[in-house]
Protein backbone atom coordinates (compact mmCIF):
# COMPACT_ATOMS: atom_id res chain seq x y z
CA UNK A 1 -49.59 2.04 -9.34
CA UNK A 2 -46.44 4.55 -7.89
CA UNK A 3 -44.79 5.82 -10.86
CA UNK A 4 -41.15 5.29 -10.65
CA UNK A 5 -39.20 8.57 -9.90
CA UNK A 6 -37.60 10.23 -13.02
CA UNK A 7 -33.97 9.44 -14.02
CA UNK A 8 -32.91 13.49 -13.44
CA UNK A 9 -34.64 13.10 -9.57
CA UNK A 10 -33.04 9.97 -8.97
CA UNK A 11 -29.49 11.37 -9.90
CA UNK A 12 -29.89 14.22 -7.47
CA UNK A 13 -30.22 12.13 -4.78
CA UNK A 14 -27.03 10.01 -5.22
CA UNK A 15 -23.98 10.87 -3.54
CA UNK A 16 -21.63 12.80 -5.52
CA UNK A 17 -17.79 12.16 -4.29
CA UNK A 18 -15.86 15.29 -4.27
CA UNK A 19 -13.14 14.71 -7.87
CA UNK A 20 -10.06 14.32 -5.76
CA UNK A 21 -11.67 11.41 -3.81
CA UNK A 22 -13.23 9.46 -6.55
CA UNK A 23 -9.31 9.31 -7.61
CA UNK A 24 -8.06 8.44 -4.78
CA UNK A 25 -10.66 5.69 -3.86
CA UNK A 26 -10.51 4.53 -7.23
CA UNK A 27 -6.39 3.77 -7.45
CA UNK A 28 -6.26 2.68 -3.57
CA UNK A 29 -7.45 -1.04 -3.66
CA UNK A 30 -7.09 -2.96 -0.42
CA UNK A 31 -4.22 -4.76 -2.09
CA UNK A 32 -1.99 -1.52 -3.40
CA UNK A 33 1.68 -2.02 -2.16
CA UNK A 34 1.04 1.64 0.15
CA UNK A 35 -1.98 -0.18 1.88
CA UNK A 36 0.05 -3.18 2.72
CA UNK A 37 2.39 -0.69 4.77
CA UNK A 38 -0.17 1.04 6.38
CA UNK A 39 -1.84 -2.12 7.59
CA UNK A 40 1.63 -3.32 8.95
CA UNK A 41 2.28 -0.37 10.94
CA UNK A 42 -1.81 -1.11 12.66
CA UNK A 43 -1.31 -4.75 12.44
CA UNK A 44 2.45 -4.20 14.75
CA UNK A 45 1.49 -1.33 17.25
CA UNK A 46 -2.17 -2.94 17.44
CA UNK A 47 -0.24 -6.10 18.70
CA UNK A 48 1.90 -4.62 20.98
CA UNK A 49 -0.64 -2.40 22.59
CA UNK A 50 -3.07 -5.61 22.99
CA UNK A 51 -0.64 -7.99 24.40
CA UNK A 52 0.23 -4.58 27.25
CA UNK A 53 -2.99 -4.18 28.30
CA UNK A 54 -4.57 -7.35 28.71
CA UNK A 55 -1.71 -8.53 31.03
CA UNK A 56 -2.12 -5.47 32.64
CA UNK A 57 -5.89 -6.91 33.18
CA UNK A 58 -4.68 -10.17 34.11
CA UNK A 59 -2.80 -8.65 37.38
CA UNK A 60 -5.87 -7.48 38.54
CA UNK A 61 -4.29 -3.87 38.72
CA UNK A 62 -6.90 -1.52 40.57
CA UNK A 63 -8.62 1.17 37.98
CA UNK A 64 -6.43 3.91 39.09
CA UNK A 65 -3.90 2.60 40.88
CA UNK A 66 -0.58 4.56 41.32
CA UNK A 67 1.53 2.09 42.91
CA UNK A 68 3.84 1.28 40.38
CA UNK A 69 2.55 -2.16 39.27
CA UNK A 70 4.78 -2.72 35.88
CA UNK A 71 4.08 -5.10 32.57
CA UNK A 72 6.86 -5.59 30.38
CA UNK A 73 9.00 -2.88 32.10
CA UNK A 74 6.33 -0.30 31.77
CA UNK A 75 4.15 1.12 34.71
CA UNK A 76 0.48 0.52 34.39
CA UNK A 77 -2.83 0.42 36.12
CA UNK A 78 -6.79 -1.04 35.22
CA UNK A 79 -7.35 2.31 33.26
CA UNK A 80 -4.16 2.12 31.01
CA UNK A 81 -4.83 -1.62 30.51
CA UNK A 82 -8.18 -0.95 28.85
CA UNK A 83 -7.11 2.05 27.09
CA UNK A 84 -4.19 0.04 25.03
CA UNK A 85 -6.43 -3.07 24.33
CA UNK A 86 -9.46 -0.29 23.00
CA UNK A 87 -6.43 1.95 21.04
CA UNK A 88 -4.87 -2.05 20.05
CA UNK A 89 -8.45 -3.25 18.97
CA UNK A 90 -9.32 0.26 16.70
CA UNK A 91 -5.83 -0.17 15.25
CA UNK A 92 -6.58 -3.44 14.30
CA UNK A 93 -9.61 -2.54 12.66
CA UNK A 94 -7.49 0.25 10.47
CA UNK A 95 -5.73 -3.20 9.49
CA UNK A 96 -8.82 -4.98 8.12
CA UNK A 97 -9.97 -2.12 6.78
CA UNK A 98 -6.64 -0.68 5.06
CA UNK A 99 -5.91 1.98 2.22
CA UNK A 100 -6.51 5.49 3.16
CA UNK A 101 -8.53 4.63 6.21
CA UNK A 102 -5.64 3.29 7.88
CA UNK A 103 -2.90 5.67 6.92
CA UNK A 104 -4.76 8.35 8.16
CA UNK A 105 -5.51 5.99 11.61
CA UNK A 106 -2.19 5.58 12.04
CA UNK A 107 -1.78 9.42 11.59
CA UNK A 108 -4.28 10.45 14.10
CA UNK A 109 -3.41 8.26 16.96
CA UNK A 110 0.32 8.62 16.16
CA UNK A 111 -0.13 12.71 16.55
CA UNK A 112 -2.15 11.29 19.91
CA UNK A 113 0.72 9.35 21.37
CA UNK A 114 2.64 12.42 21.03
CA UNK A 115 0.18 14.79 22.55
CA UNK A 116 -0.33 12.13 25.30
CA UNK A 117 3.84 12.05 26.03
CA UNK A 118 3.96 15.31 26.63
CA UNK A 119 0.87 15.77 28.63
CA UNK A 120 1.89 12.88 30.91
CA UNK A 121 5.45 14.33 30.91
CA UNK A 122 3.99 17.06 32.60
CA UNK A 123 2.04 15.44 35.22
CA UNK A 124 4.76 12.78 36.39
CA UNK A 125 4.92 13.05 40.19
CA UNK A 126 1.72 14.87 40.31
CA UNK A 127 -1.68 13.72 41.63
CA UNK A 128 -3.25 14.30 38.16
CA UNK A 129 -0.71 11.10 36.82
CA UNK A 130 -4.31 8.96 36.67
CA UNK A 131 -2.63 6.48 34.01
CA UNK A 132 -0.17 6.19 36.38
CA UNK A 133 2.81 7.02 33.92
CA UNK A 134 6.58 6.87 34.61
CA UNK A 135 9.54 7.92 32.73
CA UNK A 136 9.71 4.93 30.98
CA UNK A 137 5.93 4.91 29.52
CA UNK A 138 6.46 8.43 28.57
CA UNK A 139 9.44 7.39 26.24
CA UNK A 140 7.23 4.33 25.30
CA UNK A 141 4.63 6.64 24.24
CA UNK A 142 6.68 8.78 21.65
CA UNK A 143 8.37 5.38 19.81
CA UNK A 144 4.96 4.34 19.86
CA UNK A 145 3.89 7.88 18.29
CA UNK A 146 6.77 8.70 15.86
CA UNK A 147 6.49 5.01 14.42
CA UNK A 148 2.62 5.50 13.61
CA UNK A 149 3.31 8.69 11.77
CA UNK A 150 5.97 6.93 9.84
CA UNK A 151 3.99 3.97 9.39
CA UNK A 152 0.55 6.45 8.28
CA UNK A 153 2.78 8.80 6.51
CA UNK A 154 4.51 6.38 4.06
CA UNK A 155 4.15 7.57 0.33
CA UNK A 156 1.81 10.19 1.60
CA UNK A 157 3.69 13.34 2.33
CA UNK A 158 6.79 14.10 0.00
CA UNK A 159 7.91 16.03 -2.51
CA UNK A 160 9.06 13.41 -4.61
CA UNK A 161 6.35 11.59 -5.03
CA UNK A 162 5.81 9.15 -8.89
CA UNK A 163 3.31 9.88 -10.82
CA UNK A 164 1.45 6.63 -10.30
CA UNK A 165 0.80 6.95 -6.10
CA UNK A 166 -2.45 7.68 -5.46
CA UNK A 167 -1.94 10.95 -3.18
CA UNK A 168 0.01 13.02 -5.44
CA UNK A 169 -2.95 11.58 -7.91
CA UNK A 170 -5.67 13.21 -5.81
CA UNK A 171 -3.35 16.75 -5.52
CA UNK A 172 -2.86 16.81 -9.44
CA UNK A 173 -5.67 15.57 -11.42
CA UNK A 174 -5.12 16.95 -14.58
CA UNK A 175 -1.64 16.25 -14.36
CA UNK A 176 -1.96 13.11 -13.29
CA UNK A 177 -4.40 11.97 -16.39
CA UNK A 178 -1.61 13.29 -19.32
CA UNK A 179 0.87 11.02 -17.39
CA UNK A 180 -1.56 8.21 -17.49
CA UNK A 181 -2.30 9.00 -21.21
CA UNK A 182 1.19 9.30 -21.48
CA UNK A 183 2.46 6.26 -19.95
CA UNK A 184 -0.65 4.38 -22.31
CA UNK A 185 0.78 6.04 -25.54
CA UNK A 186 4.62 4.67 -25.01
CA UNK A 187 2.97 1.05 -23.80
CA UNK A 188 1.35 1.04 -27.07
CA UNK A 189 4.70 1.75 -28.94
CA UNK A 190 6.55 -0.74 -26.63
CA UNK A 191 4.03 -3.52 -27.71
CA UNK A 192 4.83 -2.62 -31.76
CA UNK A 193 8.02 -2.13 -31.16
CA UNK A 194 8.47 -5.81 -29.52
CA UNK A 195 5.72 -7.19 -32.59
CA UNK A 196 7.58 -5.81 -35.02
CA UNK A 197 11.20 -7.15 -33.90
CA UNK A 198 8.99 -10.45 -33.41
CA UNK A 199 7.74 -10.69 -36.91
CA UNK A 200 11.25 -9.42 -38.58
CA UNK A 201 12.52 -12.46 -36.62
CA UNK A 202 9.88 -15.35 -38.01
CA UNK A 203 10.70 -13.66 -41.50
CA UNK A 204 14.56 -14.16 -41.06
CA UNK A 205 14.08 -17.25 -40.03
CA UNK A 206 11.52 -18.38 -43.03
CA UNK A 207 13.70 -16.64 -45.72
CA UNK A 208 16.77 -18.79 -44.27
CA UNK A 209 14.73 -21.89 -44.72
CA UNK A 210 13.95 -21.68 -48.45
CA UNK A 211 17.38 -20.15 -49.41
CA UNK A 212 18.69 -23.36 -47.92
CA UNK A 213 16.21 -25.65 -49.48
CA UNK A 214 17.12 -23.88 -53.05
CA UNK A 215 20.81 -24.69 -52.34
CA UNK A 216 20.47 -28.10 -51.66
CA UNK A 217 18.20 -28.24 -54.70
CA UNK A 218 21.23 -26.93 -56.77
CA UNK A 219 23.46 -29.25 -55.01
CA UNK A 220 21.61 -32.21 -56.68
CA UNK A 221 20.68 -30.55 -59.66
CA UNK A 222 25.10 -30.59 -60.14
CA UNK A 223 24.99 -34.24 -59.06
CA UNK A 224 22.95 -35.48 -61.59
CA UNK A 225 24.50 -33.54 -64.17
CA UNK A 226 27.99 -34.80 -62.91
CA UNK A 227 26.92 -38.40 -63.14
CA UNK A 228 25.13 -37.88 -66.52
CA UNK A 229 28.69 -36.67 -68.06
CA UNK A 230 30.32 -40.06 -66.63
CA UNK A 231 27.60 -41.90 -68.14
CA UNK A 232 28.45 -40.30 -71.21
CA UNK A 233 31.86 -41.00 -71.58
């Protein structure tokens, strides 16, 4: 019989997560209000992309085609047309996937779009234009670009950033655990505070209750008395 490896082996062989992403993966869950914007900005250029290049595919556009053949305004060809429905599809795969993955998708191919703007800038009118790029797809291709980085950049990169986002978490992790002890210590008086104005309130309310049943217990204490004398007499 295999004796079972020892408990010091078996923790040298499990995968130790460097400190600053064990806090980041641990307060980024799929449905954290930053991850919802980063799966938007996939989710809307991963649409947009899609819907270009399979109509593109629909014309029957040859592969490399430079003849001006236009979807939507834009010029395209067969290669263009499969390169936006593989760039829509990955982008739509940051959106299932969300949290940092997708931020830093949206990131990378934003910085891409750029890159590729400028490249094909330089090769309009030349025989290198393979994606068959005009004027118009050039200025398509930096919106495209400068709304990913927005999109991938949201509550990432600041100087501002509150104590409770995950990023400026990762950047300042002792900092970021006296603000979390912090913020616990005044929840804790905020819950007294509000128990203690609570049980001041039941006790108003109780004392009010017996000093009115006393007074209507003197009230018919005088009665009687009153009626007693008139008996009397």
């Amino acid at each position: 019989m295999a004796a079972s490896p020892s408990p010091a082996r078996a923790s040298r062989h499990r995968r130790v997560l460097p400190r600053g992403r064990r806090v980041l993966d641990e307060h980024m869950p799929v449905h954290h209000k930053l991850s919802r914007v980063y799966r938007l900005g996939s989710a809307l250029v991963g649409v947009i992309l899609t819907f270009f290049g399979v109509l593109g595919l629909t014309d029957n556009i040859g592969f490399f085609d430079t003849g001006g053949d236009q979807v939507g305004g834009l010029s395209t060809n067969g290669a263009l047309s499969v390169l936006s429905v593989v760039v829509g599809l990955l982008l739509f795969a940051g959106m299932v996937r969300g949290g940092n993955f997708a931020s830093s998708l949206n990131i990378t191919f934003g910085g891409l779009f750029l890159l590729s703007g400028f490249v094909n800038l330089a090769l309009l009118e030349t025989s290198f234009n393979m994606l068959a790029f005009e004027l118009q797809n050039v200025l398509f291709s930096f919106a495209v670009g400068l709304l990913l980085l927005v999109f991938g950049m949201y509550g990432r990169v600041g100087s501002a950033l509150p104590y409770d986002n995950p990023y400026w978490q990762q950047r300042h992790v002792d900092e970021a655990a006296r603000a979390r002890r912090g913020h616990g210590r005044n929840e804790q008086r905020t819950r007294a505070r509000l128990r203690g104005e609570e049980l001041r309130r039941r006790a108003s309310l109780f004392g009010s209750g017996e000093d009115g049943g006393s007074s209507d217990e003197g009230d018919e204490g005088d009665a009687d008395g009153n009626g007693g004398q008139q008996g009397d007499r």
